[in-house]
C-alpha atoms as a PDB file:
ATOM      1  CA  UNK A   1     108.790   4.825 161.540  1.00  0.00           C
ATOM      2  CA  UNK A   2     105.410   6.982 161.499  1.00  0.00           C
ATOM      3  CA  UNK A   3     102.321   4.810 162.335  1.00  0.00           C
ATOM      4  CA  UNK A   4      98.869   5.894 160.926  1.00  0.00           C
ATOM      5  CA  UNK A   5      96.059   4.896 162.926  1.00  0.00           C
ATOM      6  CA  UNK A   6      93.767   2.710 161.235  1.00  0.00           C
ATOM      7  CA  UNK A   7      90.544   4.008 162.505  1.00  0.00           C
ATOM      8  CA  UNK A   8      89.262   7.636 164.260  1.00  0.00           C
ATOM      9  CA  UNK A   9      87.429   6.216 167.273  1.00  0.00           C
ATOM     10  CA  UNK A  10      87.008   2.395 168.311  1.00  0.00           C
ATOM     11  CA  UNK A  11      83.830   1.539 169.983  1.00  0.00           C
ATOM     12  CA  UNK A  12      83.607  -1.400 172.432  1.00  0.00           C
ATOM     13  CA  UNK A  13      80.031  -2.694 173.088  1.00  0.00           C
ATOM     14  CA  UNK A  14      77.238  -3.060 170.238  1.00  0.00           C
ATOM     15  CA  UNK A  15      74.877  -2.612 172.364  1.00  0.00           C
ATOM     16  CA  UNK A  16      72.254   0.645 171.933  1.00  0.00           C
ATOM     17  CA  UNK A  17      74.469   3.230 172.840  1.00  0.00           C
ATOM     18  CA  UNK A  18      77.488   1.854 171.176  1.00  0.00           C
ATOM     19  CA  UNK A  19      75.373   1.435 168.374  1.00  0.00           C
ATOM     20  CA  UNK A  20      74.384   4.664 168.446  1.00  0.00           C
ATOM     21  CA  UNK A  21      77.913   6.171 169.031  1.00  0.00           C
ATOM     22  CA  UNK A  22      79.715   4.010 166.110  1.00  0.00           C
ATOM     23  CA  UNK A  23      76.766   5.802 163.939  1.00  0.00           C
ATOM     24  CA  UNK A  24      76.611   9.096 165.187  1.00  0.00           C
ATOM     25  CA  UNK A  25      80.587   9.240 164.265  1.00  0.00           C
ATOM     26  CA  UNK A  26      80.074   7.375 161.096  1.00  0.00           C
ATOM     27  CA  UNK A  27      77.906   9.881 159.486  1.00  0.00           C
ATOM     28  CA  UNK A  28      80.105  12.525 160.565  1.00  0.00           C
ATOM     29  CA  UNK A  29      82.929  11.113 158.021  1.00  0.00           C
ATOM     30  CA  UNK A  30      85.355   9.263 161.222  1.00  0.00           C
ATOM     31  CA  UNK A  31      86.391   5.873 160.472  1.00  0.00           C
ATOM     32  CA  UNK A  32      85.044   4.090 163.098  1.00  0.00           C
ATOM     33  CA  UNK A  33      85.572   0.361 164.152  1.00  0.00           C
ATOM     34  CA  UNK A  34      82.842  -1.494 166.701  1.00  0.00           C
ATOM     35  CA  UNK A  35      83.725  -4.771 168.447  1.00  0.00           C
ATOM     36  CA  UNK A  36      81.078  -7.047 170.208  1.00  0.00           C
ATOM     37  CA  UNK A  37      81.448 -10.776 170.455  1.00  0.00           C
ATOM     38  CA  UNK A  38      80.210 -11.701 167.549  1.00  0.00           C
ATOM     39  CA  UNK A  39      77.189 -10.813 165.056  1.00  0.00           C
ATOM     40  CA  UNK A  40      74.550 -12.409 167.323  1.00  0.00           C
ATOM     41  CA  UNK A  41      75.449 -10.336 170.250  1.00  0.00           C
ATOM     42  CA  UNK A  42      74.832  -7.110 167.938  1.00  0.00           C
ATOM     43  CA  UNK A  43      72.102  -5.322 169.780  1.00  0.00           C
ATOM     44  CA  UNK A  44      72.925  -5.991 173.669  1.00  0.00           C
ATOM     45  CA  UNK A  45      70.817  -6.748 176.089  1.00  0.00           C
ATOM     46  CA  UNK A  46      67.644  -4.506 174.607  1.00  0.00           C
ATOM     47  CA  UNK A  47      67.775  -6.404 171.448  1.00  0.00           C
ATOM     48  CA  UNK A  48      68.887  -9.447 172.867  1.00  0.00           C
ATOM     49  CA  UNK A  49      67.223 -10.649 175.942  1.00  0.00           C
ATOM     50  CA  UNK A  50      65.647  -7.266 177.083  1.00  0.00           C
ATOM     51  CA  UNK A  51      63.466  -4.465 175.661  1.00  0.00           C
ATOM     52  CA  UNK A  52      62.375  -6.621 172.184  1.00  0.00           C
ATOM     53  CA  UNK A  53      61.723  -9.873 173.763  1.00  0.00           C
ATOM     54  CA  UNK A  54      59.833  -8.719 176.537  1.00  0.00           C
ATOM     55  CA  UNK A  55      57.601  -6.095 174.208  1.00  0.00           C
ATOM     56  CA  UNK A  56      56.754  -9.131 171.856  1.00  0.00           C
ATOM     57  CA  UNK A  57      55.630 -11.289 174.902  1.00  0.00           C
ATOM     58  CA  UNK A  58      53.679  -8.301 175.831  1.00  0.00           C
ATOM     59  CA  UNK A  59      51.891  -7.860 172.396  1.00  0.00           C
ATOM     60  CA  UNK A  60      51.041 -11.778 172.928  1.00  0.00           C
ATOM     61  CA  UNK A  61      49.879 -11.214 176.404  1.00  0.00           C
ATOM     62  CA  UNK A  62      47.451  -8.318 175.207  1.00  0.00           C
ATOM     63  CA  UNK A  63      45.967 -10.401 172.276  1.00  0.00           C
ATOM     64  CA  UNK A  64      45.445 -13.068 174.285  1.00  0.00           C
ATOM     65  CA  UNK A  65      43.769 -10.976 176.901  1.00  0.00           C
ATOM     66  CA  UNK A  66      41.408  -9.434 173.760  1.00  0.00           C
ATOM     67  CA  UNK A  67      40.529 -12.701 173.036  1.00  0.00           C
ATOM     68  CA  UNK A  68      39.625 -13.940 176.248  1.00  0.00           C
ATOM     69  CA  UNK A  69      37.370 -10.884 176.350  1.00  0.00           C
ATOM     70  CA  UNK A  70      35.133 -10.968 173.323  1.00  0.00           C
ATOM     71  CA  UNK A  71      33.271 -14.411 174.762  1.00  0.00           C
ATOM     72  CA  UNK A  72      31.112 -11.047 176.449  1.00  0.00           C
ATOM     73  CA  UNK A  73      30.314 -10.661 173.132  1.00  0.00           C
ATOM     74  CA  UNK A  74      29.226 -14.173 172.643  1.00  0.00           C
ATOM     75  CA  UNK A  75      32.312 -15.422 170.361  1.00  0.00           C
ATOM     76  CA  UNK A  76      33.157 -18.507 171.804  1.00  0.00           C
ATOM     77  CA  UNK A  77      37.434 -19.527 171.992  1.00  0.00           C
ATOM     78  CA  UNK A  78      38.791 -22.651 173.524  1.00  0.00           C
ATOM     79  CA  UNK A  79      42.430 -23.734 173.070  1.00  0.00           C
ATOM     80  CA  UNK A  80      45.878 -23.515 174.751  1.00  0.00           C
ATOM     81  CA  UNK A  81      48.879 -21.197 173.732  1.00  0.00           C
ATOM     82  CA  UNK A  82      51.539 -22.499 171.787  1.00  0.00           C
ATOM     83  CA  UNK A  83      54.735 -21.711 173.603  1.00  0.00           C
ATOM     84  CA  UNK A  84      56.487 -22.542 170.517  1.00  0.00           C
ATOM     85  CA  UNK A  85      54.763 -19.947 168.304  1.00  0.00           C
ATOM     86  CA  UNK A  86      55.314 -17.347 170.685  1.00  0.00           C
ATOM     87  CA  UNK A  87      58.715 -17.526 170.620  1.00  0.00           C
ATOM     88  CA  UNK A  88      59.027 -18.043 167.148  1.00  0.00           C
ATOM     89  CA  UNK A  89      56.853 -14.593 167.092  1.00  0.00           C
ATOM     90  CA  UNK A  90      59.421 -12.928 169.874  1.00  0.00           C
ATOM     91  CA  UNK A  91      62.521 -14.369 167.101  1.00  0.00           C
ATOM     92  CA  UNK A  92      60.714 -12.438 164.419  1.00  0.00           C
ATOM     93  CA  UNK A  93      60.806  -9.444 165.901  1.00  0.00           C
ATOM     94  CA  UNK A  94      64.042  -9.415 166.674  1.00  0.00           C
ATOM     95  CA  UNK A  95      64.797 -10.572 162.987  1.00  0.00           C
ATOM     96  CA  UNK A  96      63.325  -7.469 161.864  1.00  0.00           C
ATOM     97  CA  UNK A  97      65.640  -5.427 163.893  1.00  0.00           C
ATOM     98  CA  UNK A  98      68.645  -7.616 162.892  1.00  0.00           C
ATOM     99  CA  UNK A  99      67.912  -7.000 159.730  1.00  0.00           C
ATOM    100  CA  UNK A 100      68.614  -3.460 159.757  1.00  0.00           C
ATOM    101  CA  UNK A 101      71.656  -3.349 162.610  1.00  0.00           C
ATOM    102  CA  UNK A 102      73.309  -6.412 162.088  1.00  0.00           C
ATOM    103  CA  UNK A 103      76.358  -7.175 161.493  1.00  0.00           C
ATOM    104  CA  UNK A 104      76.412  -7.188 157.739  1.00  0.00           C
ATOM    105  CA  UNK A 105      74.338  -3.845 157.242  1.00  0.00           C
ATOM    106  CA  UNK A 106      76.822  -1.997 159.776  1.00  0.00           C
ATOM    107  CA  UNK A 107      79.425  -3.586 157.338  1.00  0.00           C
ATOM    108  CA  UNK A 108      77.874  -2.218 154.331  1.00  0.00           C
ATOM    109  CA  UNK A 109      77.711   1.052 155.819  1.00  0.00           C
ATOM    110  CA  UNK A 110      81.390   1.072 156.405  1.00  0.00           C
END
């Protein structure tokens, strides 16, 4: 009995290079299948817990420095940060990446 194999190159790992890899040979016609855990692990650790999470915190870190600095300019701030918001800002940005490499676009890409 002759088997036909199902797909041209599996890829374990969504992470940036898998990513990358289960693209690359997508766009070169292979039929390519990419396991992670599950949806909300599409990204790795960059995505994830790493690279996006940390440059949002960053960006808030910056502003917040900005801020502090225009009282030389005599603008007067008071207030706390909002832990909450921050995160909700650090979600966002990863939202916007999900968006465009999650699990349903990679889908819709075949």
């Amino acid at each position: 009995m002759k088997r036909e194999n199902l797909f041209d190159i599996i890829v374990i790992g969504a992470g940036s290079g898998g990513l990358n890899i289960a693209s690359f040979m997508n766009s070169i016609g292979l039929t390519v299948l990419l396991i992670d855990r599950s949806d909300e692990h599409i990204g790795g650790d960059c995505l994830n817990t790493g690279c996006v999470p940390s440059k949002a915190l960053i960006h808030v870190a910056r502003m917040h420095k900005s801020a502090q600095e225009v009282t030389e300019y005599g603008v007067e701030l008071s207030g706390a940060i909002n832990l909450g918001k921050v995160m909700a800002h650090v979600k966002g940005a990863q939202d916007v990446i999900r968006e465009h490499e999650g699990g349903e676009s990679f889908r819709s890409i075949g």
